[in-house]
C-alpha atoms as a PDB file:
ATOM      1  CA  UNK A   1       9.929  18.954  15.946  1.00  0.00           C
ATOM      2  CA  UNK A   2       6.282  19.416  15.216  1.00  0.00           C
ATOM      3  CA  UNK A   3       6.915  18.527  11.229  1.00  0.00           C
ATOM      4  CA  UNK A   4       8.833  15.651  12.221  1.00  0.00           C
ATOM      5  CA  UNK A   5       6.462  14.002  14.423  1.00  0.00           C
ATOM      6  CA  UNK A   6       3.284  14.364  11.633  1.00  0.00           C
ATOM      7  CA  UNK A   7       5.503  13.140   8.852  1.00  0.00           C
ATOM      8  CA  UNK A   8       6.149   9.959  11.714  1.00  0.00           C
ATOM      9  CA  UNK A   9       2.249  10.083  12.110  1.00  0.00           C
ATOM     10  CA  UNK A  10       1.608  10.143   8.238  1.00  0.00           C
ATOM     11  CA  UNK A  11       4.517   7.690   7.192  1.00  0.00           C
ATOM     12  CA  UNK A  12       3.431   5.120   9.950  1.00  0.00           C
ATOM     13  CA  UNK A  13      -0.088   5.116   8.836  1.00  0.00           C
ATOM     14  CA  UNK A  14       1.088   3.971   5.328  1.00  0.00           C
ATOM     15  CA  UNK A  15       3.602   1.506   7.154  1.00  0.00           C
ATOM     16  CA  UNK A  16       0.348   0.395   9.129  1.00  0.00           C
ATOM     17  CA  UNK A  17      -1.739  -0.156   5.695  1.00  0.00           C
ATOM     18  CA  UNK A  18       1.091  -2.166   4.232  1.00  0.00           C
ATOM     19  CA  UNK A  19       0.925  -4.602   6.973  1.00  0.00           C
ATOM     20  CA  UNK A  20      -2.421  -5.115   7.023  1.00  0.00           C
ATOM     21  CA  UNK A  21      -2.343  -6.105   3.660  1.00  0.00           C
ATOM     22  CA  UNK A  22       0.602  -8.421   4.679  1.00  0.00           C
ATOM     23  CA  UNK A  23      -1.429  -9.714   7.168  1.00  0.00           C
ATOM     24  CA  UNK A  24      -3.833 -11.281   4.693  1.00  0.00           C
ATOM     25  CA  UNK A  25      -1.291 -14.027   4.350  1.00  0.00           C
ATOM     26  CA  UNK A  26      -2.977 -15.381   7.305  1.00  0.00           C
ATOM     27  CA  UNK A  27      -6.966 -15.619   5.701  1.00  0.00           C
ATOM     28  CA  UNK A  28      -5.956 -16.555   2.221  1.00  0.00           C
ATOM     29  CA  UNK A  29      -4.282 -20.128   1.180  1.00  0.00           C
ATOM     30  CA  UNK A  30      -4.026 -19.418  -2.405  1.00  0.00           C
ATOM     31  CA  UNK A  31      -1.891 -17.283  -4.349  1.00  0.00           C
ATOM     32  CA  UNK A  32      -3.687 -13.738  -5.880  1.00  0.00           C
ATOM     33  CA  UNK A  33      -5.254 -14.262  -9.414  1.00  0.00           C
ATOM     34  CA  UNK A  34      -3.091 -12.988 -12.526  1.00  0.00           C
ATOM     35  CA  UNK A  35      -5.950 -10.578 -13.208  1.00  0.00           C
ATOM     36  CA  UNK A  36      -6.321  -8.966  -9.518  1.00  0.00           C
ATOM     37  CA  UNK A  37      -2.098  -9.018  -9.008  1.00  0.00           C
ATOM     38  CA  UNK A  38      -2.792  -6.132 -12.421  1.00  0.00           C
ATOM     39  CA  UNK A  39      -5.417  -4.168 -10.781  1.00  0.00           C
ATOM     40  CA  UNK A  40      -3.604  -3.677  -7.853  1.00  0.00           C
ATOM     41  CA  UNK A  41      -0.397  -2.867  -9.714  1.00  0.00           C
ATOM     42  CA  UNK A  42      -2.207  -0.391 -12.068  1.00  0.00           C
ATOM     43  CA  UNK A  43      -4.232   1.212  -8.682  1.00  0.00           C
ATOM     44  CA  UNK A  44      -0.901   2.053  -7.010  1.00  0.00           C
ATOM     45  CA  UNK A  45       0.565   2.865 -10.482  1.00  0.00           C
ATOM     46  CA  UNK A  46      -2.438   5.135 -10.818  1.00  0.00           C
ATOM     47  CA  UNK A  47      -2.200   6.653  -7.195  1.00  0.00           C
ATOM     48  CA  UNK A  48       1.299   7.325  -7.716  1.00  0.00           C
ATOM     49  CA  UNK A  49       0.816   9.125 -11.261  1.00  0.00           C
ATOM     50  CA  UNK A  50      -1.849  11.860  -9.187  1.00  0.00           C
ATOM     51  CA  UNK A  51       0.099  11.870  -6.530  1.00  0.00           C
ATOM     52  CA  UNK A  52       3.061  12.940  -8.133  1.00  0.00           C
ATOM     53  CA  UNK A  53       1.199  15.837  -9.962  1.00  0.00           C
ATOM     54  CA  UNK A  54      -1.138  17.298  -7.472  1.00  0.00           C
ATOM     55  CA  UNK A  55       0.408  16.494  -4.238  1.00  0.00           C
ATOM     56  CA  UNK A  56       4.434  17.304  -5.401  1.00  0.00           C
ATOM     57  CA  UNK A  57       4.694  19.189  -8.733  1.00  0.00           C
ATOM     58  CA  UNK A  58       2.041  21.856  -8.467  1.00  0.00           C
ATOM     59  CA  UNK A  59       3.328  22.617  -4.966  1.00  0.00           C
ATOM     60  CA  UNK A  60       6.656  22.413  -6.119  1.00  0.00           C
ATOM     61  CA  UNK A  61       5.787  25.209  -8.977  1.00  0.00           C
ATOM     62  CA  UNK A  62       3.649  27.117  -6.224  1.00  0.00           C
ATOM     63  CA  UNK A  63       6.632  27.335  -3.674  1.00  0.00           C
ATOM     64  CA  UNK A  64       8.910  28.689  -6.057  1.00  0.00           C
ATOM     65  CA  UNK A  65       6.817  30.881  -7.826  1.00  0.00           C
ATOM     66  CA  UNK A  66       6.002  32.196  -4.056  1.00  0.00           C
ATOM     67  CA  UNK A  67       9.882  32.416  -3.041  1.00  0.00           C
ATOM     68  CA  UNK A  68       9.751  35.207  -6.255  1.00  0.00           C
ATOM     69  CA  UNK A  69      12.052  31.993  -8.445  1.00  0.00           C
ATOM     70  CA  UNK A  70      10.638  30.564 -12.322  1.00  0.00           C
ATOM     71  CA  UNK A  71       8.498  27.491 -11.156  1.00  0.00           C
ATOM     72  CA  UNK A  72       9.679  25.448 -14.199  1.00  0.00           C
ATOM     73  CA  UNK A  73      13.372  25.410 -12.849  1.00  0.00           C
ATOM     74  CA  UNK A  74      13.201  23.223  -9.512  1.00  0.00           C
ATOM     75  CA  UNK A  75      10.654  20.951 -11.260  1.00  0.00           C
ATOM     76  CA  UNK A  76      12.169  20.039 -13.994  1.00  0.00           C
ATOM     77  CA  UNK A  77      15.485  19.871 -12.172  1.00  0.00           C
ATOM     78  CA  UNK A  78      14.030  18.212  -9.233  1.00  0.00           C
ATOM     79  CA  UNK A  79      12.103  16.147 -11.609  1.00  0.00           C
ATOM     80  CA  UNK A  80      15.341  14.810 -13.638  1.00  0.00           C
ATOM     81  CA  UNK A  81      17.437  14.063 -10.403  1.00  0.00           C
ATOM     82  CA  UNK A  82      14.626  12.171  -8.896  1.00  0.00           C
ATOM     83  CA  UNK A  83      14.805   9.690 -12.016  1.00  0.00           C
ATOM     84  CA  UNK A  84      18.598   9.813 -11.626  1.00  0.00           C
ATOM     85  CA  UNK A  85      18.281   8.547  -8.203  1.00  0.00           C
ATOM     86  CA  UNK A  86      15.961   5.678  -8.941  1.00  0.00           C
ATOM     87  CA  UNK A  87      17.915   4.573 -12.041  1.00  0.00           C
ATOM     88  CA  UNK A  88      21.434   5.005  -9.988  1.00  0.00           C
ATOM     89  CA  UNK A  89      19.399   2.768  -6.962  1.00  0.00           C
ATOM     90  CA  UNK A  90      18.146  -0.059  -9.821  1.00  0.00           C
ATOM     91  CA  UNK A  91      21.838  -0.654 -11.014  1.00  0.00           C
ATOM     92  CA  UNK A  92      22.886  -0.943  -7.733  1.00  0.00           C
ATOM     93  CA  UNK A  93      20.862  -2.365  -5.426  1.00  0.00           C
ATOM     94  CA  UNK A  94      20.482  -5.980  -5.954  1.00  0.00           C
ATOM     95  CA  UNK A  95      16.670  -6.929  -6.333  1.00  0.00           C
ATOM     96  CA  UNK A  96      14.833  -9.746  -8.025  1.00  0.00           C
ATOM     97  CA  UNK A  97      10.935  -9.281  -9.154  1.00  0.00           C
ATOM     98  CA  UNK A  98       8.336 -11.901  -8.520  1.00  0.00           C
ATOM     99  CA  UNK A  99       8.047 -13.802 -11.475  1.00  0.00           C
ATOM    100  CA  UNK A 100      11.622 -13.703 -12.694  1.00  0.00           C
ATOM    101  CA  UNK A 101      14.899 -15.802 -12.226  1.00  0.00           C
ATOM    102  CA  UNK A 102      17.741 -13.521 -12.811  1.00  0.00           C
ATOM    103  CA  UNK A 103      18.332 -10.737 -10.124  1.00  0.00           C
ATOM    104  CA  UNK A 104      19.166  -6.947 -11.379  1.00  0.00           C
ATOM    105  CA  UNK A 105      21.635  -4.986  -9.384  1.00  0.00           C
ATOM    106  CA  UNK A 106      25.243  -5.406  -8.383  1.00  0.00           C
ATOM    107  CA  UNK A 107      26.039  -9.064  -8.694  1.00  0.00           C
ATOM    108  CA  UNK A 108      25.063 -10.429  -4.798  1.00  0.00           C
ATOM    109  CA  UNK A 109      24.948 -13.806  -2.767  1.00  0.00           C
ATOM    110  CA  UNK A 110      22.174 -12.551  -0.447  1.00  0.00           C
ATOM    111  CA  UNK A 111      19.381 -14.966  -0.296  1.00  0.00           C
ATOM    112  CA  UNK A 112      16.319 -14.825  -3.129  1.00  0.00           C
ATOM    113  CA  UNK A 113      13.718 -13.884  -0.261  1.00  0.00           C
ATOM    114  CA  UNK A 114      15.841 -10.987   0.733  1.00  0.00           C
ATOM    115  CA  UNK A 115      16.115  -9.883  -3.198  1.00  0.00           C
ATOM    116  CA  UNK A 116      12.601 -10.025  -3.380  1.00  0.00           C
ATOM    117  CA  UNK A 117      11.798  -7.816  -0.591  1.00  0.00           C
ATOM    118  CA  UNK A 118      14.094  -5.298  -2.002  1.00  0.00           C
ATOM    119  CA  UNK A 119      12.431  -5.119  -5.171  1.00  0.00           C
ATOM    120  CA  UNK A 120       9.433  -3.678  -3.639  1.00  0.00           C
ATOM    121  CA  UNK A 121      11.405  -1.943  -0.766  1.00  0.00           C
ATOM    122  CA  UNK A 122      13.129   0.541  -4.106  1.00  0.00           C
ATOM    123  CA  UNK A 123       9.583   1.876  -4.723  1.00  0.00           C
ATOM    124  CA  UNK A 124       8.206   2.446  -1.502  1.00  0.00           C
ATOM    125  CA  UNK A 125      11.452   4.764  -0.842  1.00  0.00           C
ATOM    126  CA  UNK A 126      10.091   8.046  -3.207  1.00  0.00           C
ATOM    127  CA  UNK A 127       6.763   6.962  -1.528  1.00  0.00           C
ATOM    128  CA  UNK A 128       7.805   7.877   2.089  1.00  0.00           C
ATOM    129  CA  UNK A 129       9.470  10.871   0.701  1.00  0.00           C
ATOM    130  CA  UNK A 130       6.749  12.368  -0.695  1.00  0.00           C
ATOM    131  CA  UNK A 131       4.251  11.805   2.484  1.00  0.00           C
ATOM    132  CA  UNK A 132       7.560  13.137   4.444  1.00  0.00           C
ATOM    133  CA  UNK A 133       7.673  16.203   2.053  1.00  0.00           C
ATOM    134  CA  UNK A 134       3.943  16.954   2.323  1.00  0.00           C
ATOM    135  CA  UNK A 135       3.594  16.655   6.284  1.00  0.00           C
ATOM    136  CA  UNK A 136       7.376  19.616   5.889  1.00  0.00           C
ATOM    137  CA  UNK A 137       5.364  21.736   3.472  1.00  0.00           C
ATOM    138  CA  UNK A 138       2.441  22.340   5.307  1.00  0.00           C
ATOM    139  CA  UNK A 139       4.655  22.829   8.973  1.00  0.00           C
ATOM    140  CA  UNK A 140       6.172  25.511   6.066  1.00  0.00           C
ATOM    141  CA  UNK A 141       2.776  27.430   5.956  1.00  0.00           C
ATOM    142  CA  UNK A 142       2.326  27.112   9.765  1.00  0.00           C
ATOM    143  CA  UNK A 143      -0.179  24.582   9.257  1.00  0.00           C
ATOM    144  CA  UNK A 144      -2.849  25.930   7.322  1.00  0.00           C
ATOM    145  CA  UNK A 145      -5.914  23.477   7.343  1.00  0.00           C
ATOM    146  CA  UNK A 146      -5.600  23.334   3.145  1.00  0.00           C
ATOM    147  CA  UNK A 147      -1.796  22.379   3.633  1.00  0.00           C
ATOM    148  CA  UNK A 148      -2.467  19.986   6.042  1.00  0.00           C
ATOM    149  CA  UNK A 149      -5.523  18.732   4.237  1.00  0.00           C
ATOM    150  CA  UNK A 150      -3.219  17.555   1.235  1.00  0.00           C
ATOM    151  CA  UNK A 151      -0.383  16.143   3.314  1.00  0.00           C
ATOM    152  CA  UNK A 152      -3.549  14.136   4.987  1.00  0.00           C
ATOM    153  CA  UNK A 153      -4.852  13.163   1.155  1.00  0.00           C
ATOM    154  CA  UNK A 154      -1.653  12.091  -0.061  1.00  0.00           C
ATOM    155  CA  UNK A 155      -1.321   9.368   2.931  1.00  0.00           C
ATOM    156  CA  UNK A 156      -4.567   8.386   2.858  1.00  0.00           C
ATOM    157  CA  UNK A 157      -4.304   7.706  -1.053  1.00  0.00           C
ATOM    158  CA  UNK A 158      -0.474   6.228  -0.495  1.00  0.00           C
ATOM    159  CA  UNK A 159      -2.070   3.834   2.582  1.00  0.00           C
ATOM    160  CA  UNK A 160      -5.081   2.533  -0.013  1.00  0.00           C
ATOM    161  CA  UNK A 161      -2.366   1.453  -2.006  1.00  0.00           C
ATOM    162  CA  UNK A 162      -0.023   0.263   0.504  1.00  0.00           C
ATOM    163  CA  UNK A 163      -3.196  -2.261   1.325  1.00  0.00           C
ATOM    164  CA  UNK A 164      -3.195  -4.123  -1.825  1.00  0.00           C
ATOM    165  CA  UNK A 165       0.707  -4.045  -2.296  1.00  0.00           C
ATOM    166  CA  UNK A 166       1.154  -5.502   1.302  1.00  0.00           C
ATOM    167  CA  UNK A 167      -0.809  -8.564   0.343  1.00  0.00           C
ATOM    168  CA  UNK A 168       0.636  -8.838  -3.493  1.00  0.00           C
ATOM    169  CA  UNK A 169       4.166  -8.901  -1.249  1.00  0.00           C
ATOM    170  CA  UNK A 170       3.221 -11.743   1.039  1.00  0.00           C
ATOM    171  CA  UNK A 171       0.663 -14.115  -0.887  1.00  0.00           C
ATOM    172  CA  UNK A 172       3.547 -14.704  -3.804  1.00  0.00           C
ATOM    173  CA  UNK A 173       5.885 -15.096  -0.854  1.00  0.00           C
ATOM    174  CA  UNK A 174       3.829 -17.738   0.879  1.00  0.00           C
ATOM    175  CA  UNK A 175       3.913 -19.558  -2.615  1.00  0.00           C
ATOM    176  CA  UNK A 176       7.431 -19.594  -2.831  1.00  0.00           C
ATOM    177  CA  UNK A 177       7.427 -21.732   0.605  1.00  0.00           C
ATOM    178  CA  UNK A 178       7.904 -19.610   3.396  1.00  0.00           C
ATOM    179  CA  UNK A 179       6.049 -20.192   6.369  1.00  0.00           C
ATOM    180  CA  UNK A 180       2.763 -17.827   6.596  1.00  0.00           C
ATOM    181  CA  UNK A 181       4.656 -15.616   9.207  1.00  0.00           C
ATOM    182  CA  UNK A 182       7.852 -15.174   7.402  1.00  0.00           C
ATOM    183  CA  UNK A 183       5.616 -13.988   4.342  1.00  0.00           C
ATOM    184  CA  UNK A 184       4.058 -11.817   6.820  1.00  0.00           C
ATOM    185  CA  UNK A 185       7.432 -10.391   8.096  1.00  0.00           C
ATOM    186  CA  UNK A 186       9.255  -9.969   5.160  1.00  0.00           C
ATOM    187  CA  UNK A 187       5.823  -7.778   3.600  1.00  0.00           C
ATOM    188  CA  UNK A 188       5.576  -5.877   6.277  1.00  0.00           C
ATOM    189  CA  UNK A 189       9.211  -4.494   6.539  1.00  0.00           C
ATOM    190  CA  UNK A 190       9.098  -3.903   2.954  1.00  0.00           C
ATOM    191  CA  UNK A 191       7.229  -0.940   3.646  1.00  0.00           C
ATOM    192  CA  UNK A 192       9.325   0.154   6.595  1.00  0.00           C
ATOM    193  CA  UNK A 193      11.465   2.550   4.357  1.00  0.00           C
ATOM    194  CA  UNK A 194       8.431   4.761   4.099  1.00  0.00           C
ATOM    195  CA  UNK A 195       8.863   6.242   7.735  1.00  0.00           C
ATOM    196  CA  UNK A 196      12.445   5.967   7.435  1.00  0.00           C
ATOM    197  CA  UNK A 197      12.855   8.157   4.485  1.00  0.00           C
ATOM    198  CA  UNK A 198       9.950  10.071   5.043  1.00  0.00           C
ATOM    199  CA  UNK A 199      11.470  11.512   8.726  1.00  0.00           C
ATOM    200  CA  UNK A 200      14.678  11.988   6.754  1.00  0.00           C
ATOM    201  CA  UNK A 201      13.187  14.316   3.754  1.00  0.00           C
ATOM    202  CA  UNK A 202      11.755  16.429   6.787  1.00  0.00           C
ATOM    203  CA  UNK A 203      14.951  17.071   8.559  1.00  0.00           C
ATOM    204  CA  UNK A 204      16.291  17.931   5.589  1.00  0.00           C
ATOM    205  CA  UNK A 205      13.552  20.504   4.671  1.00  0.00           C
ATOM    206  CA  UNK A 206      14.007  21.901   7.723  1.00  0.00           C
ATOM    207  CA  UNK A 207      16.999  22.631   7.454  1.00  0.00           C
ATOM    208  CA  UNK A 208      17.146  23.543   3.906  1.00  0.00           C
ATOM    209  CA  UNK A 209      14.194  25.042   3.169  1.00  0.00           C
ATOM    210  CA  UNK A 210      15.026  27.127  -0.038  1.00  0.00           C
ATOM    211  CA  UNK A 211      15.512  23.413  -1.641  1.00  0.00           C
ATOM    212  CA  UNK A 212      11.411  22.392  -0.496  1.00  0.00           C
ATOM    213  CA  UNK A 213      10.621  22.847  -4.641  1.00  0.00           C
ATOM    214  CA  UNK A 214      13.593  21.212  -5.262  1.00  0.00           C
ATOM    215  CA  UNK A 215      13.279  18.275  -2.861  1.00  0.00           C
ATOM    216  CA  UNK A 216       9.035  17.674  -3.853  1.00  0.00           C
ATOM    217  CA  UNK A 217       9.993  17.614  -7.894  1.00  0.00           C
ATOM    218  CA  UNK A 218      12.751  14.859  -6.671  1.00  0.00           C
ATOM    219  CA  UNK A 219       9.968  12.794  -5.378  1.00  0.00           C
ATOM    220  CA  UNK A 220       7.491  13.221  -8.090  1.00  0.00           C
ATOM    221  CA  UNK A 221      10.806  12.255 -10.290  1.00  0.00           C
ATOM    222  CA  UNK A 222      11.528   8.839  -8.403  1.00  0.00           C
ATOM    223  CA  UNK A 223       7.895   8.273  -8.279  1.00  0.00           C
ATOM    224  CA  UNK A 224       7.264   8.426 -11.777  1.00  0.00           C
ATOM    225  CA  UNK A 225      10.649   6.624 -12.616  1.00  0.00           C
ATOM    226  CA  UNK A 226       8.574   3.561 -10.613  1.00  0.00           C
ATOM    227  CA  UNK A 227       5.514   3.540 -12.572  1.00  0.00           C
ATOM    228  CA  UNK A 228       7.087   3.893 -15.651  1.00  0.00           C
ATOM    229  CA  UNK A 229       9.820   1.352 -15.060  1.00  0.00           C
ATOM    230  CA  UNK A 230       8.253  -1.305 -13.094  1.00  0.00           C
ATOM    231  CA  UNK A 231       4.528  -0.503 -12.109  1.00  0.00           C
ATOM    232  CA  UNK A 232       2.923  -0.227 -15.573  1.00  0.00           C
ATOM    233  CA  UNK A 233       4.783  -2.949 -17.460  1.00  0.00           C
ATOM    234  CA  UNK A 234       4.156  -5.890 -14.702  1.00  0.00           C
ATOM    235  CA  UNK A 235       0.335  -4.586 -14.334  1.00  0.00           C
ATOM    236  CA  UNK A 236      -0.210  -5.369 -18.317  1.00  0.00           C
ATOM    237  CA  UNK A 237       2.151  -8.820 -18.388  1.00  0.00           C
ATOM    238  CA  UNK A 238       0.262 -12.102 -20.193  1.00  0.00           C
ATOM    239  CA  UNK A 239      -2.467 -11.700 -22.699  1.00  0.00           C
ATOM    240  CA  UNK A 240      -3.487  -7.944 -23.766  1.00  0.00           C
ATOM    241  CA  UNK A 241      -6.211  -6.859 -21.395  1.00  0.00           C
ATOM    242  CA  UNK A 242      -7.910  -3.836 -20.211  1.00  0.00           C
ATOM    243  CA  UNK A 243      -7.258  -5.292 -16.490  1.00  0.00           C
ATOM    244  CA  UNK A 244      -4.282  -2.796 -15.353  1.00  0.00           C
ATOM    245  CA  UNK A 245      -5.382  -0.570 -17.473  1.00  0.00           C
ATOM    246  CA  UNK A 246      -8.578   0.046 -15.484  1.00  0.00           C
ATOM    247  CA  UNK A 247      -6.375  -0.608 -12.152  1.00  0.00           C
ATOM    248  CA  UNK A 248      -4.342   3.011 -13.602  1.00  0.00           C
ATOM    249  CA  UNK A 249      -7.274   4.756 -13.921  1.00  0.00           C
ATOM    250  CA  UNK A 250      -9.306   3.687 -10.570  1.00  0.00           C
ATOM    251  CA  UNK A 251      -6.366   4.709  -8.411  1.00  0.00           C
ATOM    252  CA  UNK A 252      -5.237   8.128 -10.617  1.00  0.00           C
ATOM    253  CA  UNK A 253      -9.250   9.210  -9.734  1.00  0.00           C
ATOM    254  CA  UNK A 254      -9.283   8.297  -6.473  1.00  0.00           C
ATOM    255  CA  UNK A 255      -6.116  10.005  -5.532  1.00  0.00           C
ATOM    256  CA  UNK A 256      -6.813  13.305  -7.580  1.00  0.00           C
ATOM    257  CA  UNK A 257     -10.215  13.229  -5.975  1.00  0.00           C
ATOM    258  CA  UNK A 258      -8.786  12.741  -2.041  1.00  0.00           C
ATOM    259  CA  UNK A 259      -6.339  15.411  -3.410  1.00  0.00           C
ATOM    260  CA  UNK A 260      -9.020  17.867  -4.235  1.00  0.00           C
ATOM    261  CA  UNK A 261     -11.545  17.621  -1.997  1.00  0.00           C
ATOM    262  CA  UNK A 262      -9.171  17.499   1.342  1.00  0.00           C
ATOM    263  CA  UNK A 263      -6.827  19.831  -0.575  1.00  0.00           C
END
């Protein structure tokens, strides 16, 4: 139970950060600048990119090197179904970007607002599962402090960029003409999934434990399928600038740095 209740704690804080940056709906009247909407894009790309690497791939190897297995297997395996995942949810899952008219998905009649939310709802899923996956790894080692020191750097460095998203989630939203608190709603719950899938991942670790290395590679997999896919190409849209760029770089530091010092 104990695993279960810090991946609540750990997934709720990011919940928590993505709704304060929802919130900002509320101080700002004006939509985010073309140039700030990259940065942010390229932070969490860049958070995401670390995150994937130090806090799930390397453990991944670790745990299966440890269980007496070749590291390489479960993370390239876990790796590959992880992007399978995330490319099966895309053709699915009906979604529409910000910026763009025609939906992607299964053909739907469900309201624009609602295809907009699940845009960004697809990428916060691996992000819940990896914070989920952390908080089960280091219940795993009977809660050393360097175990629980990463799954505490990887929420931290998931919450930073939860902050920004939340507000690049309910600014656009407001400019599309829904009423301040609508925006507010409908940025907040994106982020919702994270607990939601993060408590899931852990019950499943639990009970399946041989499958941890397996299970952290699938996360790093989705992950990376997001920043790839979506993250990277809408933080460097317009005019060639070093903008997202810079945004990639900021949040890969910052998150390798949380990830080594707490780790």
């Amino acid at each position: 139970m104990q695993p279960v209740i810090w991946a609540a704690g750990g997934t709720g804080f990011t919940f928590l950060m993505t709704t304060l940056g929802a919130a900002m709906v509320f101080f700002f009247r004006r939509k985010i600048e073309a140039n700030v909407q990259k940065i942010f894009l390229g932070f969490a790309a860049g958070v995401m990119i670390a995150a994937s690497v130090w806090s799930l791939l390397i453990p991944a190897i670790e745990e299966a090197e440890a269980a007496g297995g070749i590291g390489w297997i479960p993370a390239v395996g876990g790796f590959a179904l992880g992007v399978g995942f995330l490319i099966l949810l895309d053709g699915l899952l009906p979604h529409l970007h910000l910026g763009e008219k025609n939906p992607e998905g299964l053909h739907s009649s469900w309201k624009r607002t609602t295809l907009l939310v699940l845009a960004v709802t697809l990428h916060n899923i691996p992000e819940g599962m990896a914070v989920g996956l952390s908080y089960a790894l280091a219940a795993q080692h009977h809660a050393e402090p360097a175990a629980l020191s990463a799954a505490l750097a990887l929420a931290l460095g998931i919450g930073i960029q939860n902050f920004p998203e939340g507000a690049a989630i309910s600014l656009p939203l407001r400019q599309e003409g829904f009423s301040r608190k609508k925006a507010f709603f409908y940025g907040s719950m994106s982020g919702i999934v994270e607990p939601i899938f993060g408590i899931l991942v852990v019950l499943a670790a639990g009970s399946i434990q041989p499958l941890m290395p397996w299970l952290l590679s699938f996360a790093a997999g989705a992950m990376m399928y997001v920043v790839v896919e979506e993250l990277i190409p809408e933080a460097h849209l317009g005019e060639h600038s070093n903008t997202g760029t810079l945004g990639v770089m900021a949040g890969f530091l910052i998150m390798m740095l949380l990830d080594v010092a707490l780790g």
